[in-house]
Protein backbone atom coordinates (compact mmCIF):
# COMPACT_ATOMS: atom_id res chain seq x y z
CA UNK A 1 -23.87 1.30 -11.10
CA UNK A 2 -25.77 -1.95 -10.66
CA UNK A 3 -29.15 -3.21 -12.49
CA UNK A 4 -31.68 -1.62 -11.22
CA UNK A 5 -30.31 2.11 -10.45
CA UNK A 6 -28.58 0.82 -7.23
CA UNK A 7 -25.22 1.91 -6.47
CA UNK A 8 -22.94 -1.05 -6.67
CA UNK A 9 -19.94 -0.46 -4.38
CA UNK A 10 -17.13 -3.02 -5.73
CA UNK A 11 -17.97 -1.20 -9.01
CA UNK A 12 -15.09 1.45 -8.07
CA UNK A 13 -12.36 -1.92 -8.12
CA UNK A 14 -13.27 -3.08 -11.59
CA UNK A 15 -9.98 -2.84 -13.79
CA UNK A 16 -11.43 -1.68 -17.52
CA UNK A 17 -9.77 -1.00 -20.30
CA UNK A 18 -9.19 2.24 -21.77
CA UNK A 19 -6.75 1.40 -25.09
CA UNK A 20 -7.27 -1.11 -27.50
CA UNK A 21 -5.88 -4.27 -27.24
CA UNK A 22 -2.83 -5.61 -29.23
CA UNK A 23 -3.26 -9.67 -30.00
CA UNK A 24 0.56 -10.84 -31.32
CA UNK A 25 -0.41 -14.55 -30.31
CA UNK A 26 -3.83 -15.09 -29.01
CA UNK A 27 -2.97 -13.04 -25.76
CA UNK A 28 -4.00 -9.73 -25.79
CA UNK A 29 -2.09 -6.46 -24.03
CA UNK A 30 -4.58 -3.70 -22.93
CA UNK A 31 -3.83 -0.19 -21.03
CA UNK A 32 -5.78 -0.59 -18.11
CA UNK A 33 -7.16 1.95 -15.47
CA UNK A 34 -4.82 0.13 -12.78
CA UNK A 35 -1.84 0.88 -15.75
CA UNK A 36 -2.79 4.68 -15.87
CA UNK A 37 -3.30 5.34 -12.62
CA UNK A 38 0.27 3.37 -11.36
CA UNK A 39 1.89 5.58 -14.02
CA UNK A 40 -0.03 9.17 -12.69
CA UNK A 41 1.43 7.59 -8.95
CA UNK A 42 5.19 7.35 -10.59
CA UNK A 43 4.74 10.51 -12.51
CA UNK A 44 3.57 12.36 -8.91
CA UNK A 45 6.14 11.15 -6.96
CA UNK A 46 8.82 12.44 -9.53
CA UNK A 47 7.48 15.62 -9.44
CA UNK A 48 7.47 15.73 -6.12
CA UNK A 49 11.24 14.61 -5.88
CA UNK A 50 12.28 16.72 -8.71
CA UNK A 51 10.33 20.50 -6.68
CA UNK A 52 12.19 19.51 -3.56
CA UNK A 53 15.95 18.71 -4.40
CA UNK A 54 16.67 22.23 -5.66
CA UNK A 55 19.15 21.67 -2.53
CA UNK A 56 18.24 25.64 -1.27
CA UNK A 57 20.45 27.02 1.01
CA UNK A 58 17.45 27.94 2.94
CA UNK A 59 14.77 25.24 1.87
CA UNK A 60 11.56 26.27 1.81
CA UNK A 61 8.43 23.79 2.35
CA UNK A 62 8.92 21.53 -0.39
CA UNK A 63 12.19 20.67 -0.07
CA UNK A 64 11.45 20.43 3.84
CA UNK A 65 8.72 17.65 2.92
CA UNK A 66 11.09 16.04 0.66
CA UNK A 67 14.00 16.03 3.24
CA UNK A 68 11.62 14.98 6.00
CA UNK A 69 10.41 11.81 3.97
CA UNK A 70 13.93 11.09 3.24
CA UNK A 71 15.75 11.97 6.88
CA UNK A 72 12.44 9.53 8.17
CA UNK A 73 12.74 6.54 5.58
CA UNK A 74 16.27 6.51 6.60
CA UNK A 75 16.27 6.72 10.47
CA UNK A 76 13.88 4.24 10.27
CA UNK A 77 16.10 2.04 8.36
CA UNK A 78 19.31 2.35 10.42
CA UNK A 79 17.50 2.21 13.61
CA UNK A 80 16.01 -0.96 12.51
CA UNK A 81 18.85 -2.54 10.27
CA UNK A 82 22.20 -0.96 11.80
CA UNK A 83 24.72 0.23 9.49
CA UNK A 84 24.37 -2.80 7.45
CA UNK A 85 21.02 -1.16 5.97
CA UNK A 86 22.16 1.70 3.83
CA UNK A 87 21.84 -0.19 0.58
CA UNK A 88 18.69 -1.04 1.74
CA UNK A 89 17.41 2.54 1.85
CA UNK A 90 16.75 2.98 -1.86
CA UNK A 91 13.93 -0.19 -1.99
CA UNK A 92 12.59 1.08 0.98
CA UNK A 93 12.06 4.82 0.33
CA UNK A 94 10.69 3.57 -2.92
CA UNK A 95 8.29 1.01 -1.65
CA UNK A 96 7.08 3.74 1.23
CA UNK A 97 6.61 6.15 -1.32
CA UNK A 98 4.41 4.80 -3.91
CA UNK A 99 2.04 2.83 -1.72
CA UNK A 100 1.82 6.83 -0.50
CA UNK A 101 0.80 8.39 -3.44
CA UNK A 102 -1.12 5.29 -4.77
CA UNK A 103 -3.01 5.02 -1.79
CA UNK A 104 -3.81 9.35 -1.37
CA UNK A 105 -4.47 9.45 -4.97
CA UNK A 106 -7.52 6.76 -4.38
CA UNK A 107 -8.88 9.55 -2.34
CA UNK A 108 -8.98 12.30 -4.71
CA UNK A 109 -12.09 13.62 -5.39
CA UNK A 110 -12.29 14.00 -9.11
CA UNK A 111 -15.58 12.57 -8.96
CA UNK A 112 -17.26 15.79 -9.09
CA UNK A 113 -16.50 16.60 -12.38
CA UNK A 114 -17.02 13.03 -13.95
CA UNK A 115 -13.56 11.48 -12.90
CA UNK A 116 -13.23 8.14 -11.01
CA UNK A 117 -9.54 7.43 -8.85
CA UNK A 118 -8.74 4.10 -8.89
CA UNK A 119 -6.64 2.61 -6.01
CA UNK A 120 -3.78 -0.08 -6.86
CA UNK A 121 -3.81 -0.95 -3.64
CA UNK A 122 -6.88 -2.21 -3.63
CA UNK A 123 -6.24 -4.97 -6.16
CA UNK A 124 -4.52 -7.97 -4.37
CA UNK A 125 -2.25 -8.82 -7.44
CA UNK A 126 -0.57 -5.19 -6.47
CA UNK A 127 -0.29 -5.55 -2.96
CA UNK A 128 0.83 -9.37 -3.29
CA UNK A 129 3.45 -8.33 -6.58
CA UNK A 130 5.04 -5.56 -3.69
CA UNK A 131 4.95 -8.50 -0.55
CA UNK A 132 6.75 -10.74 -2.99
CA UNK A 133 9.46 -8.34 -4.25
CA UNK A 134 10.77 -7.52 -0.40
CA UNK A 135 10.25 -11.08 0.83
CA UNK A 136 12.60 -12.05 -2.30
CA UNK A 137 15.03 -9.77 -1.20
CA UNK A 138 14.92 -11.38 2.51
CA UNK A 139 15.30 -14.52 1.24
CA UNK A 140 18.38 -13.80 -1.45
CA UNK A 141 20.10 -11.96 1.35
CA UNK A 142 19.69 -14.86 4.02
CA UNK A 143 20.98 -17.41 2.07
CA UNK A 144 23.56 -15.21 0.21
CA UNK A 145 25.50 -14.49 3.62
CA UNK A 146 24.63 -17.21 5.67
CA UNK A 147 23.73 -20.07 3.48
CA UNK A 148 22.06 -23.00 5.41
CA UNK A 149 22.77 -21.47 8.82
CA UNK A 150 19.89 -19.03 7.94
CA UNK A 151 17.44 -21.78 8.94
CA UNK A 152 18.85 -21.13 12.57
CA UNK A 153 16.48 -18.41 12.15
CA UNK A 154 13.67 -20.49 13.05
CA UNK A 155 15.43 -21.83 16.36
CA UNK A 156 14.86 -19.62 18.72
CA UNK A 157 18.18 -19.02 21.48
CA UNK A 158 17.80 -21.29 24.45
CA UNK A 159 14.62 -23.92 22.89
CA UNK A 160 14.98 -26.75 24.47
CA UNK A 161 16.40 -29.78 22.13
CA UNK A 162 13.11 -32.16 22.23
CA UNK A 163 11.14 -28.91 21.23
CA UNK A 164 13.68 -27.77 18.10
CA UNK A 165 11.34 -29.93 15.07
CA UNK A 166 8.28 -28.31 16.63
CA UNK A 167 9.16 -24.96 16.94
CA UNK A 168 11.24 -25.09 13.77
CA UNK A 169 8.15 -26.00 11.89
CA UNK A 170 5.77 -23.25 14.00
CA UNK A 171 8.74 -20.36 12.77
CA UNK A 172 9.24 -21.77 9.62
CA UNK A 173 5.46 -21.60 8.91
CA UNK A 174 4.88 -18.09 10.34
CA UNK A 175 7.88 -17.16 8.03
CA UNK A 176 5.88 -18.66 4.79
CA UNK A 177 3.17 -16.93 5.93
CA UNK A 178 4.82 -13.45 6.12
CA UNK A 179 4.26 -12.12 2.08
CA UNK A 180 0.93 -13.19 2.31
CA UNK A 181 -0.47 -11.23 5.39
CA UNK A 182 1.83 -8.04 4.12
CA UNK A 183 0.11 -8.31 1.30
CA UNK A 184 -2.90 -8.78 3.15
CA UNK A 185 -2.73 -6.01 5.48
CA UNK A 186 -2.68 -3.22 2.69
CA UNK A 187 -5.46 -4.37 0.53
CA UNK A 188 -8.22 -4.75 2.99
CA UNK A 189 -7.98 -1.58 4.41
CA UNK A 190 -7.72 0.21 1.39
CA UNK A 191 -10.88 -2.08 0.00
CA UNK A 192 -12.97 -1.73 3.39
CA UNK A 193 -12.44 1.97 3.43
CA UNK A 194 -13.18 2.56 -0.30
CA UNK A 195 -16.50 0.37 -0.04
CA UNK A 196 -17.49 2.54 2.89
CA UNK A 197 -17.18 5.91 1.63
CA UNK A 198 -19.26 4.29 -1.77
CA UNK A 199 -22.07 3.10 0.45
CA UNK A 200 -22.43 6.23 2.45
CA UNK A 201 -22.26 8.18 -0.94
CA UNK A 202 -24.82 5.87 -1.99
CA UNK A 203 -26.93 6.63 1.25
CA UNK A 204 -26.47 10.54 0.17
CA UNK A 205 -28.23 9.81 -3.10
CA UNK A 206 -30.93 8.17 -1.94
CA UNK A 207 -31.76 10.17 0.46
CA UNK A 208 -32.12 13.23 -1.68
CA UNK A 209 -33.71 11.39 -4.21
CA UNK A 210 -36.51 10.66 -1.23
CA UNK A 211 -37.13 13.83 -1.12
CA UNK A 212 -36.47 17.09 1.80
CA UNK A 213 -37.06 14.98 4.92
CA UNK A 214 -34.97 11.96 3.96
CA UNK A 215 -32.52 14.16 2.79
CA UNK A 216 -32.46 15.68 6.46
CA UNK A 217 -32.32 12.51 8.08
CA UNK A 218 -30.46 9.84 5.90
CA UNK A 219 -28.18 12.37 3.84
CA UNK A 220 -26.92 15.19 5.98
CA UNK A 221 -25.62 12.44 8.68
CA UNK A 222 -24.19 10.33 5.82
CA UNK A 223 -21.74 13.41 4.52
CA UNK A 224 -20.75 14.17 7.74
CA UNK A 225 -19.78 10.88 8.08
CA UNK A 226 -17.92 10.65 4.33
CA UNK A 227 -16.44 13.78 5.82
CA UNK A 228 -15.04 11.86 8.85
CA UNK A 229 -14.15 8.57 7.19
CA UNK A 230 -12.34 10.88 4.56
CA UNK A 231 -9.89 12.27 7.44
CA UNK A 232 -9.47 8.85 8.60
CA UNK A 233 -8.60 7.23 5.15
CA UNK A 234 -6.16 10.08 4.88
CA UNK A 235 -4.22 8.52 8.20
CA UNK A 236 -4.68 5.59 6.84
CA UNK A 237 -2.89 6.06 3.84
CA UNK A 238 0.17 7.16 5.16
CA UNK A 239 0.10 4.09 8.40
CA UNK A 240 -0.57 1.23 6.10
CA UNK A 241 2.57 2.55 3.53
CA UNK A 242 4.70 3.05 7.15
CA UNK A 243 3.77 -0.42 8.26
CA UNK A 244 4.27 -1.82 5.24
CA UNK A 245 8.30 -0.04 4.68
CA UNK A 246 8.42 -1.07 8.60
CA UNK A 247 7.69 -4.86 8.19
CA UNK A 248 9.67 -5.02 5.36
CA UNK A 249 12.69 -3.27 6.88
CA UNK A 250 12.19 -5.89 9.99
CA UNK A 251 11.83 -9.00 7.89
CA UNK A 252 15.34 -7.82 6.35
CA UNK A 253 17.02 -7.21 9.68
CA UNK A 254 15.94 -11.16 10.23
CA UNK A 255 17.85 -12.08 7.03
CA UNK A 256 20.48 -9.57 7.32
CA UNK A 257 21.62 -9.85 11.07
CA UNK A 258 20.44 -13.60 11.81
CA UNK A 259 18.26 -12.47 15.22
């Protein structure tokens, strides 16, 4: 909440602590909201891991799920990669799956009984820690197997000689650039969709607080539309983790096959 009663919607992104700090050297080291609910994410997707590798002879609808995620993950990877990508799998899968569960549990509506979800994803430092990790990897594998002829990368097949500096500097620029729009891509549309299911809620409020006919008019149409922006945050949970296991499973084809 804001001063003055009014609903403040970037509230909902403030990182609080809930343990007391420890200060060894003038530092301090706090348990944060973003540290609890990254460990519920890890502790979820164990769980679900651990229900659906009982490795049935006839599996029933965990396992399926847990199967499916895997069988996709990995097609995904091999179709993109080749052969050469199975021992990229593991990162992959992993990446893909908690940007899953951290995103779906920002949408879980413990607020009702005096909860508030907090979404990692919504913190750039998250987002940008992830982006950094998998454009590492590109980078260590690039120069690990092809040492300085990696930098063909940013030739293009067939440019014509004057052009080379140019377009080497226009690739090598929008390879730079890569971490930071992954990055990017994952925390504003986590943000934009948390701030507008806030200001509707806020609209709901409001309204009743009005009175009956503002409630009618300014309420009822804002839950409806909480209700619809709800269904769409739900597909965008699971695109923005695809896109981002996609990207990063392209950007490692770059590094690992030269193209």
């Amino acid at each position: 909440m804001a001063e003055g009663g009014e609903i403040d919607p970037m509230h909902q992104f403030q990182v609080e602590p809930l343990v007391g700090a420890w200060d060894p050297a003038g530092g301090s080291i706090v348990f944060t909201n973003s540290t609890m609910w990254m460990l519920i994410a890890l502790a979820a997707i164990w769980l679900f891991m651990w229900g659906g590798m009982k490795r049935e002879l006839v599996p029933g609808r965990w396992q399926l799920a847990v199967e499916g995620l895997t069988g996709f993950i990995n097609n995904m990877v091999s179709t993109s990669i080749g052969p050469k990508g199975k021992k990229y799998i593991p990162f992959v899968f992993t990446i893909f799956m908690f940007i899953l569960f951290a995103n779906m549990l920002g949408l879980v509506p413990i607020g009702v009984v005096g909860g508030h979800p907090f979404t990692v994803t919504s913190h750039f430092v998250i987002t940008g820690t992830m982006a950094v990790m998998s454009f590492s990897i590109v980078l260590a594998v690039g120069f690990w197997k092809h040492k300085l002829k990696f930098f063909t990368l940013f030739i293009p097949h067939g440019t014509p000689l004057p052009m080379v500096p140019l377009i080497f500097m226009i690739e090598l620029i929008s390879f730079m650039v890569r971490p930071f729009s992954l990055a990017l891509r994952l925390f504003i549309a986590m943000t934009a969709g948390h701030i507008l299911l806030k200001v509707f809620g806020s609209f709901i409020v409001q309204g009743m607080n009005a009175g009956a006919e503002y409630g009618l008019l300014v309420s009822l149409p804002s839950f409806l539309l909480i209700v619809f922006i709800s269904a769409l945050e739900l597909l965008v949970c699971a695109i923005q983790a695809y896109v981002f296991a996609l990207l990063t499973t392209l950007y490692i084809n770059d590094a690992e096959n030269l193209h």
